[in-house]
N, C-alpha and C. Protein backbone atom coordinates (compact mmCIF):
# COMPACT_ATOMS: atom_id res chain seq x y z
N UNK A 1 0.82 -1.18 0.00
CA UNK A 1 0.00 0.00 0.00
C UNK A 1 0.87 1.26 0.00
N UNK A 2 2.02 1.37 0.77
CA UNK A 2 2.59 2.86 0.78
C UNK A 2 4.03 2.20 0.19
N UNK A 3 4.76 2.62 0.05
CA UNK A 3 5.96 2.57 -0.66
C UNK A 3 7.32 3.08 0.53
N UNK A 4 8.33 2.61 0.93
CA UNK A 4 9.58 3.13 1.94
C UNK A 4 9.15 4.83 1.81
N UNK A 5 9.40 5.23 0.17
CA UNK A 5 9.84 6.59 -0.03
C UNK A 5 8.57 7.54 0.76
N UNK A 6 7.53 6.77 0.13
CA UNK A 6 6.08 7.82 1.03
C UNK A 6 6.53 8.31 2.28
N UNK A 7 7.51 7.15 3.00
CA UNK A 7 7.67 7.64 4.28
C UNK A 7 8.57 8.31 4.91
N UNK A 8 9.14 8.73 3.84
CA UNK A 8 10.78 9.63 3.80
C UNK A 8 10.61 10.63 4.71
N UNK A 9 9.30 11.20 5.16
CA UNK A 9 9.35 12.65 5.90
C UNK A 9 8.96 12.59 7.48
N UNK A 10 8.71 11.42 7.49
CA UNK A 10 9.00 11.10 9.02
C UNK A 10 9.91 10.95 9.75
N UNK A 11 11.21 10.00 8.87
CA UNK A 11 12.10 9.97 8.94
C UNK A 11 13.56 11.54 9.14
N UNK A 12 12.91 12.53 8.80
CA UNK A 12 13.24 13.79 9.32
C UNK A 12 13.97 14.08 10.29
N UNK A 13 12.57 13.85 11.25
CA UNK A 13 13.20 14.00 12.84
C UNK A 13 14.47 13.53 12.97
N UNK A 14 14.88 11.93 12.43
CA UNK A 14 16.08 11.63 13.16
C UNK A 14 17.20 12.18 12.79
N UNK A 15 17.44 13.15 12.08
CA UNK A 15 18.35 14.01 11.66
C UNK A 15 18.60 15.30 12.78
N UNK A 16 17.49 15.25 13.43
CA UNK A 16 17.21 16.62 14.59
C UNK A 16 17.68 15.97 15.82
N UNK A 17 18.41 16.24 17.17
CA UNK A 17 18.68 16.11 17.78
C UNK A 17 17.56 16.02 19.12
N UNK A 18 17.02 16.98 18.63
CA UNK A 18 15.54 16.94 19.38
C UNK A 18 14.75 18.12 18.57
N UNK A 19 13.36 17.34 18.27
CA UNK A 19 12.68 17.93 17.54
C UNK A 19 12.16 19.78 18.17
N UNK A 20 12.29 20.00 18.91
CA UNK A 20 12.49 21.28 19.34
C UNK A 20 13.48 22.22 19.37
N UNK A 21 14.35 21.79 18.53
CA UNK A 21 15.86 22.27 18.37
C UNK A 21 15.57 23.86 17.51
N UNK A 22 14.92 23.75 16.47
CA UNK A 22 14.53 25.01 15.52
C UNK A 22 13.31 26.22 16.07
N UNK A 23 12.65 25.44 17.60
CA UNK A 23 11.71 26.93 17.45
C UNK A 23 12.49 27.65 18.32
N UNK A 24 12.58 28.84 18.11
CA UNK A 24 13.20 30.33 19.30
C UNK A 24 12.19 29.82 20.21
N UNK A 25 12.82 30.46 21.36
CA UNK A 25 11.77 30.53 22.42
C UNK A 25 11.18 32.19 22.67
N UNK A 26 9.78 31.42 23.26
CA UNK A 26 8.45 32.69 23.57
C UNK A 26 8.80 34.14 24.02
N UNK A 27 9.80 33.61 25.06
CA UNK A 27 10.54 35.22 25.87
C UNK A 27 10.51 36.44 24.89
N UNK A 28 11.17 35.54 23.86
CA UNK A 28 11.88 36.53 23.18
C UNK A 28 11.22 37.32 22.16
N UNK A 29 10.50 36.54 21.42
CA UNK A 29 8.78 36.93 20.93
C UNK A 29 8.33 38.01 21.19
N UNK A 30 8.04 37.98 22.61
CA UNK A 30 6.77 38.46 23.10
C UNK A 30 7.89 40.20 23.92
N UNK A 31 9.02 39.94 24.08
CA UNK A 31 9.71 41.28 24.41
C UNK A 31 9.71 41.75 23.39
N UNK A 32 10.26 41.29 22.67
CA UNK A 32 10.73 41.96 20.96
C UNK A 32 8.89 42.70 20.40
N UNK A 33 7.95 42.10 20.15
CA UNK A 33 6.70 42.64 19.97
C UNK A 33 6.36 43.52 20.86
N UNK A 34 6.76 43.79 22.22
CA UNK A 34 5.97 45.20 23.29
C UNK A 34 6.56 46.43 22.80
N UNK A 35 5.35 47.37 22.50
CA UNK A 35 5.48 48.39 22.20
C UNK A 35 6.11 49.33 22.83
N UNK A 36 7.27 50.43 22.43
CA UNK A 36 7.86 50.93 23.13
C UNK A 36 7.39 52.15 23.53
N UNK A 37 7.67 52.26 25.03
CA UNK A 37 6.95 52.78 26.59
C UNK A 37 7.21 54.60 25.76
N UNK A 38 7.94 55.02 25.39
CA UNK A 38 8.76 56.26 25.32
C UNK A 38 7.39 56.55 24.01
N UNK A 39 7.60 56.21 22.63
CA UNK A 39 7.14 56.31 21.96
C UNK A 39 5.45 56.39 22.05
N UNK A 40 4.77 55.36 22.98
CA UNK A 40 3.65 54.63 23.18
C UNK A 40 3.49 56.79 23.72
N UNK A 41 4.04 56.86 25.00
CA UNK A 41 4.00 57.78 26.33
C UNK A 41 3.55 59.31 25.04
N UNK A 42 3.86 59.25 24.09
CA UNK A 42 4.21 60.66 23.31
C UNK A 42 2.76 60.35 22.45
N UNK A 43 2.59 59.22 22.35
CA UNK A 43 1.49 58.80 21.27
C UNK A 43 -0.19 59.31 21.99
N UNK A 44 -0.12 59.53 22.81
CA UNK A 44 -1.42 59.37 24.03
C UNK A 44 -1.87 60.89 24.30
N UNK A 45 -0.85 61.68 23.75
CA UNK A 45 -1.26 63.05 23.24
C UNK A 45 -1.40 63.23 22.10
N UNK A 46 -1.70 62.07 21.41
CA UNK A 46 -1.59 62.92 19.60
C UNK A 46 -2.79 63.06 19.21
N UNK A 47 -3.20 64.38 18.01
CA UNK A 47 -4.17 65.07 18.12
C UNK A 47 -5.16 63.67 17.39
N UNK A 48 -4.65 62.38 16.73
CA UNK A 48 -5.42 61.44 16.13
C UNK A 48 -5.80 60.83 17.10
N UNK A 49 -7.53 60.34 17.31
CA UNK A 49 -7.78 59.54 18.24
C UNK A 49 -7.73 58.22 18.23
N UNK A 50 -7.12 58.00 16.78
CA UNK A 50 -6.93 56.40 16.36
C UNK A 50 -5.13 55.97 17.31
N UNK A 51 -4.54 56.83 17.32
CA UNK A 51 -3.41 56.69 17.87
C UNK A 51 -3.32 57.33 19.70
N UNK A 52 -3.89 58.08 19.80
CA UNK A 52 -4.42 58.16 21.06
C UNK A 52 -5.00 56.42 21.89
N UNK A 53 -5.96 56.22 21.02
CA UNK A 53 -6.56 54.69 21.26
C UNK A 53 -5.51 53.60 21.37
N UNK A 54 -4.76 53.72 20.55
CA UNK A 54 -3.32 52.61 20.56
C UNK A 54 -2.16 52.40 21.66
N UNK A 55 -2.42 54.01 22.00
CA UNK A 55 -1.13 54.33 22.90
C UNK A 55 -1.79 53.58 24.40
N UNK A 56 -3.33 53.75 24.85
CA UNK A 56 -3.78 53.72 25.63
C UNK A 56 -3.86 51.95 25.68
N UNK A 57 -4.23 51.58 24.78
CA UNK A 57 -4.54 50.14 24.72
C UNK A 57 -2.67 49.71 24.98
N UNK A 58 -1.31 50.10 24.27
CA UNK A 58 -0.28 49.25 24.96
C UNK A 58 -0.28 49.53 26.15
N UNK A 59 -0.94 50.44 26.99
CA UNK A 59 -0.50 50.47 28.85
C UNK A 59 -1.06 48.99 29.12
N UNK A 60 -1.75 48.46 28.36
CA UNK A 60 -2.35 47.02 28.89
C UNK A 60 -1.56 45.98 28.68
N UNK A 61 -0.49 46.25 28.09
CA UNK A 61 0.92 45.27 28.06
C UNK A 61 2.17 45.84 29.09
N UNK A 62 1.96 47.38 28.93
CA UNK A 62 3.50 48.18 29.76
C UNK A 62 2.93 48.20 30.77
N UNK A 63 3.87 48.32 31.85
CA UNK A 63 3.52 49.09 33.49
C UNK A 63 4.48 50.33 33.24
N UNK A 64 3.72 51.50 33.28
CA UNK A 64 4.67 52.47 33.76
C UNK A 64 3.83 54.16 34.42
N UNK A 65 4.59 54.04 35.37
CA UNK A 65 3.47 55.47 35.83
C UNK A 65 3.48 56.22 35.60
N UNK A 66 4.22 56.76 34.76
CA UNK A 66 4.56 58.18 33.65
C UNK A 66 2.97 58.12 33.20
N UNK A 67 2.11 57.18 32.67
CA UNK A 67 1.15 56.91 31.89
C UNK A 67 0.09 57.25 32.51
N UNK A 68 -0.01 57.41 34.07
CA UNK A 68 -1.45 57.37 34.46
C UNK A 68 -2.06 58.46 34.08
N UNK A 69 -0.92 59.79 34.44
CA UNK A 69 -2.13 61.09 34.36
C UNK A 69 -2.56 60.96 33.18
N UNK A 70 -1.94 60.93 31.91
CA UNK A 70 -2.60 60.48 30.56
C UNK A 70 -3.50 60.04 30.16
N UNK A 71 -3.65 58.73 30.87
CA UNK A 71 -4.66 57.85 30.87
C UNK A 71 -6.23 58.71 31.52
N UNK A 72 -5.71 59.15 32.58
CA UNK A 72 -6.48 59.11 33.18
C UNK A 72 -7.35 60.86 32.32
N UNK A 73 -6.83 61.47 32.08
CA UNK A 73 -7.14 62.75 31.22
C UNK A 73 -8.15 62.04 29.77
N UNK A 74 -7.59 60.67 29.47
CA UNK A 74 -7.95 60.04 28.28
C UNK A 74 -9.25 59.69 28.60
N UNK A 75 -9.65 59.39 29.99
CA UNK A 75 -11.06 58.95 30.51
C UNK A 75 -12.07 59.79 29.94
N UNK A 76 -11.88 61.51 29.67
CA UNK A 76 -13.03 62.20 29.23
C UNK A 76 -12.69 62.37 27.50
N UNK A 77 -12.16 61.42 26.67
CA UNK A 77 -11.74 61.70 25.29
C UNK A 77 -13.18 61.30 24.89
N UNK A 78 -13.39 62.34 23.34
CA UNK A 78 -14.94 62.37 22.74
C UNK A 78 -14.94 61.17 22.07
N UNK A 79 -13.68 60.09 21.83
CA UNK A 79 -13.61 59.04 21.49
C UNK A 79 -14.62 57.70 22.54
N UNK A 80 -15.41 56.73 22.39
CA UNK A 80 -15.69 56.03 23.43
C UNK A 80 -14.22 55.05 23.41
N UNK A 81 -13.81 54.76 21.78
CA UNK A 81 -12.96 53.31 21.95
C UNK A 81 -11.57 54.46 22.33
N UNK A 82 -11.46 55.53 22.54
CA UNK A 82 -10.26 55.91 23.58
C UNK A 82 -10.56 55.84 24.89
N UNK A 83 -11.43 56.12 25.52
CA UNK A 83 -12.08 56.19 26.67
C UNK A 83 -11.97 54.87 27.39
N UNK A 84 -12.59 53.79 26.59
CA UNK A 84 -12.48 52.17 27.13
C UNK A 84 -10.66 52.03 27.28
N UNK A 85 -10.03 52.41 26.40
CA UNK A 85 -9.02 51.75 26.22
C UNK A 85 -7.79 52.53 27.28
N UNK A 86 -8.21 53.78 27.78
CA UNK A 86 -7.50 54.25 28.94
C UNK A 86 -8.12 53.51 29.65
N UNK A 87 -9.40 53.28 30.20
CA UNK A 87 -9.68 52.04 31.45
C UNK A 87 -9.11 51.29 31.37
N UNK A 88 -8.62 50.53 29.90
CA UNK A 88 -8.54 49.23 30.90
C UNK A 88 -6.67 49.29 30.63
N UNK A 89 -6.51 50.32 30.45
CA UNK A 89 -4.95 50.69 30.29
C UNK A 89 -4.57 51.08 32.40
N UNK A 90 -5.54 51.55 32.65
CA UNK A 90 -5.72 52.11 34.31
C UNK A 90 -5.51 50.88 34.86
N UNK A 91 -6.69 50.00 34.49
CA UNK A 91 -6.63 48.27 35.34
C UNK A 91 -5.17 47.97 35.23
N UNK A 92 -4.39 47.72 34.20
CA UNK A 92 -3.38 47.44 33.85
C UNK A 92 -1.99 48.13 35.04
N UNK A 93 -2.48 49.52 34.90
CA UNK A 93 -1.62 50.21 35.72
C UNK A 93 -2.04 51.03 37.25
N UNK A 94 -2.64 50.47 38.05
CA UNK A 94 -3.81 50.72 38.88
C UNK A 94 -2.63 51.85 39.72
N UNK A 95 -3.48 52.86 40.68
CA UNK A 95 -2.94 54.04 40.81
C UNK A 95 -3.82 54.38 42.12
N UNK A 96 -3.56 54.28 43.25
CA UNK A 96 -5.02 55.17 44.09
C UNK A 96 -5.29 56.66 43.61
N UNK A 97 -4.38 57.42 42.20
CA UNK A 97 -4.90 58.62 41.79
C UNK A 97 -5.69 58.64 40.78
N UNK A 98 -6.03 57.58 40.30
CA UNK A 98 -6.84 57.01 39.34
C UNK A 98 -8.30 56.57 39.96
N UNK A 99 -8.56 56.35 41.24
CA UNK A 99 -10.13 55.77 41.72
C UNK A 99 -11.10 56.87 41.49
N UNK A 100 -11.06 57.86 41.99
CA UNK A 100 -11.77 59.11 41.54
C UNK A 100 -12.19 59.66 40.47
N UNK A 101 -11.38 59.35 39.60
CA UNK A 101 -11.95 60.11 37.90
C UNK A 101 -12.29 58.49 37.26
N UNK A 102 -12.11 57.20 37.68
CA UNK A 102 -12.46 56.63 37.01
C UNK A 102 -14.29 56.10 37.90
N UNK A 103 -14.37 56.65 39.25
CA UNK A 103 -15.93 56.21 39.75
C UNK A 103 -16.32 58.06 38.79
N UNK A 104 -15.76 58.99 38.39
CA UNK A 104 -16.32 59.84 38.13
C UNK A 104 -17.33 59.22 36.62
N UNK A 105 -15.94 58.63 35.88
CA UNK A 105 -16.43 58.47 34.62
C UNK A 105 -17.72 57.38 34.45
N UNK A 106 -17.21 56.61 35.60
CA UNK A 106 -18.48 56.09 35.45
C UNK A 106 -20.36 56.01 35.39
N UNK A 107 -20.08 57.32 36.50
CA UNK A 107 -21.23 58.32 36.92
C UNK A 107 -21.92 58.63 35.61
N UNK A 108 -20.94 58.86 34.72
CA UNK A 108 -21.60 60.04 33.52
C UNK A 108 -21.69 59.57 32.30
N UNK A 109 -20.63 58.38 32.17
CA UNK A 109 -20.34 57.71 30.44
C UNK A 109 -21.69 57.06 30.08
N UNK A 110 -22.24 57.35 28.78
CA UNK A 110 -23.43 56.84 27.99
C UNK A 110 -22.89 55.27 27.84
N UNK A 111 -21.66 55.35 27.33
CA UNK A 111 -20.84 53.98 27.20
C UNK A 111 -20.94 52.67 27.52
N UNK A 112 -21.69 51.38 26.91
CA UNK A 112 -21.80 50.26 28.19
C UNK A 112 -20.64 49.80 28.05
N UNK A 113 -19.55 49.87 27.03
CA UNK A 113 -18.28 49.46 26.92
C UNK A 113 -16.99 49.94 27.95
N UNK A 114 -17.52 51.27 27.90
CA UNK A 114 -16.81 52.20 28.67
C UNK A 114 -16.76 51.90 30.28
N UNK A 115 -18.19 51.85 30.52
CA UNK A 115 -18.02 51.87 31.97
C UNK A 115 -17.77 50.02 32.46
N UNK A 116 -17.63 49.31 31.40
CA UNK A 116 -17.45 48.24 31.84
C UNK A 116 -15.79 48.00 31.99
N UNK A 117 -15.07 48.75 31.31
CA UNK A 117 -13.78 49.14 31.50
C UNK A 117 -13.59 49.81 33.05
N UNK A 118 -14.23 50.91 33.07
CA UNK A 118 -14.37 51.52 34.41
C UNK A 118 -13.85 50.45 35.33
N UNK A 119 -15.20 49.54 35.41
CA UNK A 119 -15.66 48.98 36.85
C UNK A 119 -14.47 47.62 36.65
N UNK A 120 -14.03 47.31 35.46
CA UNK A 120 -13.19 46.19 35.36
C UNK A 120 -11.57 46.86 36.12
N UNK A 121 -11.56 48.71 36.12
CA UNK A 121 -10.39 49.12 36.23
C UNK A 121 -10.17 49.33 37.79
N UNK A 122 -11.45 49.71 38.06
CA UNK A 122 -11.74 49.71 39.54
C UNK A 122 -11.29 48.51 40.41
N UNK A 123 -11.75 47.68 40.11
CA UNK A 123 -11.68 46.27 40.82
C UNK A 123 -9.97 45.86 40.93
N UNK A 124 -9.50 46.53 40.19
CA UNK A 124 -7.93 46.25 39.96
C UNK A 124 -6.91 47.25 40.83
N UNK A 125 -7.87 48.40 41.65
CA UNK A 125 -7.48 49.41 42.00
C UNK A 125 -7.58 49.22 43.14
N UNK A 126 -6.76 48.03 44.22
CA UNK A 126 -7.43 47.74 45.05
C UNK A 126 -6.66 48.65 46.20
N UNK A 127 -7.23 49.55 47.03
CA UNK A 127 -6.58 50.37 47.91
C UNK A 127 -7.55 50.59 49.23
């Protein structure tokens, strides 16, 4: 039914020392892909709210507290998907100067996206 040669590519492996020999590892991946903090930090004032939105959404990978007042200024942007995306950039980077404008925003945002960011950012804000 199959022929030796059909099976030539199984035979592969034993040429590999261990079949895990060729993938990089994850570490390195996943540092090399995080957006950089400096660049991200400058982006969160820009007058585009598509990049405003971006900058806010990497605080949900970075920790850094340079970011909060930003963020937290980002809470009243006329954007909703900037607005969500400083919340849950806040959760990410929780702040006890952050509980106040984010129970504020919650008070007032039309948003069900928004304030579900809020209350997800809150819960993370544990003080």
């Amino acid at each position: 039914m199959y022929e030796d040669d059909d099976l030539s590519l199984l035979d592969n492996t034993a040429l590999l020392e261990s079949p895990l020999d060729d993938i990089e590892p994850i570490e390195d991946e996943l540092e090399a892909s995080k957006p950089d903090p400096e660049e991200m930090l400058a982006l969160l004032t820009a007058p585009e709210s598509q990049q405003r939105m971006l900058a806010a959404r990497a605080f949900c990978e970075l920790q850094d507290e340079r970011a909060i007042p930003h963020l937290i200024n980002l809470l009243n942007d006329v954007c909703p998907l900037v607005r969500v995306s400083a919340a849950y950039g806040l959760g990410r980077n929780p702040s006890p100067t952050a509980v106040k404008p984010l129970i504020d925003q919650l008070t007032v945002d039309w948003n069900g996206y928004v304030r579900k960011g809020v209350v997800w950012a809150l819960g993370n804000c544990r003080e």
